[in-house]
C-alpha atoms as a PDB file:
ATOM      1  CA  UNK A   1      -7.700  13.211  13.466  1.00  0.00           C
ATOM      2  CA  UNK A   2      -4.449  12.316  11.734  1.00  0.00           C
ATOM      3  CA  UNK A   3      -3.911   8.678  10.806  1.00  0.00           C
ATOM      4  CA  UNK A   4      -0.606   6.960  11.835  1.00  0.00           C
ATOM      5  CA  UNK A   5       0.333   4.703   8.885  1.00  0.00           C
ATOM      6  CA  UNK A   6       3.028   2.995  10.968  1.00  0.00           C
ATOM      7  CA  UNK A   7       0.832   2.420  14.026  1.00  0.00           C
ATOM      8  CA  UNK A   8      -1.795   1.151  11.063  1.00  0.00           C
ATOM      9  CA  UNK A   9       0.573  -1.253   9.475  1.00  0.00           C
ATOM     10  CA  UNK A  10       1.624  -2.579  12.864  1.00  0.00           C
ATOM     11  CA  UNK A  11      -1.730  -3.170  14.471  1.00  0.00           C
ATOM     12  CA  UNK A  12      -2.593  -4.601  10.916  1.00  0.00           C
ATOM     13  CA  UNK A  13       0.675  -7.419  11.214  1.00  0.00           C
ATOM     14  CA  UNK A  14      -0.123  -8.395  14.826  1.00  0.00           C
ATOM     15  CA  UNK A  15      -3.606  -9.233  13.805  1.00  0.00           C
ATOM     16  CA  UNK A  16      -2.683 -11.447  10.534  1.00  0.00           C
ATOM     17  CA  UNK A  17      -0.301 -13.479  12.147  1.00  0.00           C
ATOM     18  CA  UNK A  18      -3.125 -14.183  14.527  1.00  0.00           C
ATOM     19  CA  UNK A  19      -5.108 -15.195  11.720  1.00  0.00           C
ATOM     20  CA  UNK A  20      -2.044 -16.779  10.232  1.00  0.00           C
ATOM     21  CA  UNK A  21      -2.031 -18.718  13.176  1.00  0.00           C
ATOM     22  CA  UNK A  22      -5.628 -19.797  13.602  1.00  0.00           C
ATOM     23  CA  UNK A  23      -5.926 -20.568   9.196  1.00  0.00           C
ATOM     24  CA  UNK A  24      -1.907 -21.016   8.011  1.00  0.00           C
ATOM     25  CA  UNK A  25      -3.356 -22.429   5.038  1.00  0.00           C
ATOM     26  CA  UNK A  26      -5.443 -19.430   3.987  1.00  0.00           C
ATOM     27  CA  UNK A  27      -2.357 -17.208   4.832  1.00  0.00           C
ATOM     28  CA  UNK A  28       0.307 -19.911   3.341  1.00  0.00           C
ATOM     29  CA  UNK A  29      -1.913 -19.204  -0.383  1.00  0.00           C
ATOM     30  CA  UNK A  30      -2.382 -15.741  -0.090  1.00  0.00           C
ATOM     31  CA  UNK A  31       1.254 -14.920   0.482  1.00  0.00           C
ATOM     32  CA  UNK A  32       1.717 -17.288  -2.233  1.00  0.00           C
ATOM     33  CA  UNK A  33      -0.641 -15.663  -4.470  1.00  0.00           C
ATOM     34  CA  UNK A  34       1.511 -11.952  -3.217  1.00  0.00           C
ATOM     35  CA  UNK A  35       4.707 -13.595  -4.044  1.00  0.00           C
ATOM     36  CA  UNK A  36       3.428 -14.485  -7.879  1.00  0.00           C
ATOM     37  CA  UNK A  37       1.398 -11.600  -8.515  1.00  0.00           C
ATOM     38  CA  UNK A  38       4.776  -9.885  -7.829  1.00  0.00           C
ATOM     39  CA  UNK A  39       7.017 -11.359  -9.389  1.00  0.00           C
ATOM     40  CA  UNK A  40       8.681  -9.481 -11.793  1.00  0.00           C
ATOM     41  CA  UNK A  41       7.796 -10.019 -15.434  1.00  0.00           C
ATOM     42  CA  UNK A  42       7.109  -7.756 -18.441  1.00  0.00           C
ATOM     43  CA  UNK A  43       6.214  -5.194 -14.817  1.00  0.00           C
ATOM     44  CA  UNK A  44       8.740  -4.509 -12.368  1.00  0.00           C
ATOM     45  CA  UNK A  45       7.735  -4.651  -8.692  1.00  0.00           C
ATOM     46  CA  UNK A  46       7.956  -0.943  -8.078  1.00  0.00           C
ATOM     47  CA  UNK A  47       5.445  -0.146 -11.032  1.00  0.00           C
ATOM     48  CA  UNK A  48       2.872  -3.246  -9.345  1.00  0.00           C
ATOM     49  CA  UNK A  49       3.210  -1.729  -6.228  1.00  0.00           C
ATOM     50  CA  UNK A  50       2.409   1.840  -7.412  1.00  0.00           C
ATOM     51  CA  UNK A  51      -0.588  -0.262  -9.337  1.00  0.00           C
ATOM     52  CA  UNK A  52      -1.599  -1.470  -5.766  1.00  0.00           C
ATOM     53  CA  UNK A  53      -1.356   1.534  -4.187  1.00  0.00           C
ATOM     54  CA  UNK A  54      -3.704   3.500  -6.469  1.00  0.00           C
ATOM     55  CA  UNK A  55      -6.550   0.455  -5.855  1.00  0.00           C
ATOM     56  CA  UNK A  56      -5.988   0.776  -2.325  1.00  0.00           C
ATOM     57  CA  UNK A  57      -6.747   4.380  -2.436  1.00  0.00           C
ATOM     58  CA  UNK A  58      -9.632   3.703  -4.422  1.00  0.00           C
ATOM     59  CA  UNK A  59     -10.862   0.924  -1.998  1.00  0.00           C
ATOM     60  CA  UNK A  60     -10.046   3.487   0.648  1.00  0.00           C
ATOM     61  CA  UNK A  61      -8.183   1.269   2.279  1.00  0.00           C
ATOM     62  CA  UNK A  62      -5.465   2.543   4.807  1.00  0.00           C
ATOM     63  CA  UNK A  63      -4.068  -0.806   5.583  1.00  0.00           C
ATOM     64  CA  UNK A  64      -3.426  -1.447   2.083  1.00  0.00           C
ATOM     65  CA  UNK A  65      -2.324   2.573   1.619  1.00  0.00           C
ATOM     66  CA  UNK A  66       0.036   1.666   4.570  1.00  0.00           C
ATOM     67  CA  UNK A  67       1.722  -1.450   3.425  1.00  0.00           C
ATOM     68  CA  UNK A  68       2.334  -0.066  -0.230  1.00  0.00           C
ATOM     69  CA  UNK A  69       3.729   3.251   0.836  1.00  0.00           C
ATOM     70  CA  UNK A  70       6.040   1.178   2.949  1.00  0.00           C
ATOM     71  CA  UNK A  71       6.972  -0.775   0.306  1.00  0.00           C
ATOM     72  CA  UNK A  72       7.135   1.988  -1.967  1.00  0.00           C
ATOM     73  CA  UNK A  73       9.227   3.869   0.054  1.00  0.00           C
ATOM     74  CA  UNK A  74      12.085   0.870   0.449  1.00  0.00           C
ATOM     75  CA  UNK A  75      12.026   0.480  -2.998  1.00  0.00           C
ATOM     76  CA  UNK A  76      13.069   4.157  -3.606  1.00  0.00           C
ATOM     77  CA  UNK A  77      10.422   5.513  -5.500  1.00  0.00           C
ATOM     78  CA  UNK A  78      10.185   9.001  -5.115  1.00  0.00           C
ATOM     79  CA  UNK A  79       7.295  11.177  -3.816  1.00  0.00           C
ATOM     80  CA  UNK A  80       6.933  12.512  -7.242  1.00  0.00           C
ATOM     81  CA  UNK A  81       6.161   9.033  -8.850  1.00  0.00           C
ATOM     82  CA  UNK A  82       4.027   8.535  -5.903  1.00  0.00           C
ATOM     83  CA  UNK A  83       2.189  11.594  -6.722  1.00  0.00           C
ATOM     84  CA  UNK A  84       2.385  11.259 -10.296  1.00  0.00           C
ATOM     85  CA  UNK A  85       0.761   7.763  -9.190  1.00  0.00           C
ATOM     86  CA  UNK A  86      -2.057   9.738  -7.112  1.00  0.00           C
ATOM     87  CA  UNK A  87      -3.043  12.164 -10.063  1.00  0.00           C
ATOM     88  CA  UNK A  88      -4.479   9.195 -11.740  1.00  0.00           C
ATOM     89  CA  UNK A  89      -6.188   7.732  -8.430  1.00  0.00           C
ATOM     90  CA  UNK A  90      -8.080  11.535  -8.546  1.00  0.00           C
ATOM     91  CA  UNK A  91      -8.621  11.758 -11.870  1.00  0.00           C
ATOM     92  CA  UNK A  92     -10.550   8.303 -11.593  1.00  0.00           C
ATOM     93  CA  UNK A  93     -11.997   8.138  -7.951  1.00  0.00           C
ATOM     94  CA  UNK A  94     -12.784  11.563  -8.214  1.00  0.00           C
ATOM     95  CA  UNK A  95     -13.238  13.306  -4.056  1.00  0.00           C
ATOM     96  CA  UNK A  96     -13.274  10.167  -2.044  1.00  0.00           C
ATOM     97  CA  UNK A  97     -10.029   9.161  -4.405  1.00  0.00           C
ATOM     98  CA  UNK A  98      -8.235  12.530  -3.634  1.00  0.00           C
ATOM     99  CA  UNK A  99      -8.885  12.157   0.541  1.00  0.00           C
ATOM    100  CA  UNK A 100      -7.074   8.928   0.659  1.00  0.00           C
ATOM    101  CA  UNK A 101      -4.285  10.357  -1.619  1.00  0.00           C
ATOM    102  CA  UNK A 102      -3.822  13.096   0.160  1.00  0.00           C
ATOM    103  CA  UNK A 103      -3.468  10.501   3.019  1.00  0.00           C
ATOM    104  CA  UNK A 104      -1.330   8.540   1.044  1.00  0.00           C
ATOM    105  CA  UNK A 105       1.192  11.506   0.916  1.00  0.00           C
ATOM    106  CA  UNK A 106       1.579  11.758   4.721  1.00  0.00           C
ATOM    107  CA  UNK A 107       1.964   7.533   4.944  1.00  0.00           C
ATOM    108  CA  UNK A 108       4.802   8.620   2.115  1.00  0.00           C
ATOM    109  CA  UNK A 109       6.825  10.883   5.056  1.00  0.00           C
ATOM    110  CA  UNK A 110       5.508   9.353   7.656  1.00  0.00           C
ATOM    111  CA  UNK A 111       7.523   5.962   6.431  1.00  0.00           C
ATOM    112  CA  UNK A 112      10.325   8.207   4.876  1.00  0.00           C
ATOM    113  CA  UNK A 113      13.745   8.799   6.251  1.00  0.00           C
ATOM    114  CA  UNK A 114      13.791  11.695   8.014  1.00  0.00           C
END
């Protein structure tokens, strides 16, 4: 079965801001603790991104796969840095790493102008 990243995302975002709803302080810190964490510094936001991305695959997270591609993918980074980005996701999650990156790769065109 192939996994809608967009569909994932959106489910995802209309059952935060329930959450968001029920605990706004919980969700008031954690986007708080998003906005720091990045920030850019000595990192720019596309390289933290890329950084979240490969622990998401390694969680085997889609949500989090989702949202980064996404974010990835308005911030212009290409689908070679992306894959560049999933090399190192394999080479240190081993088979369960390279399933989500290969998943990864169709979040990349499924969020991707066509």
């Amino acid at each position: 079965m192939s996994k809608n990243y967009v569909e994932i995302t959106d489910r995802i975002s209309r059952n935060v801001n329930t959450i968001a709803e029920l605990q706004p302080d919980v969700m008031k810190n954690f986007s708080a603790m998003a906005a720091a964490a990045t920030a850019d510094g000595v990192l720019d936001l596309k390289t933290k991104e890329l950084i979240a991305l490969a622990i998401g695959i390694t969680q085997h997270c889609d949500g989090c796969i989702g949202y980064h591609i996404k974010t990835l993918v308005g911030l212009g980074a290409t689908k070679e840095e992306v894959a560049e980005t999933l090399s190192t996701c394999i080479y240190m999650g081993g088979g369960p790493a390279l399933m989500y990156a290969a998943d990864a790769m169709q979040a990349y065109d499924q969020f991707s102008p066509q």
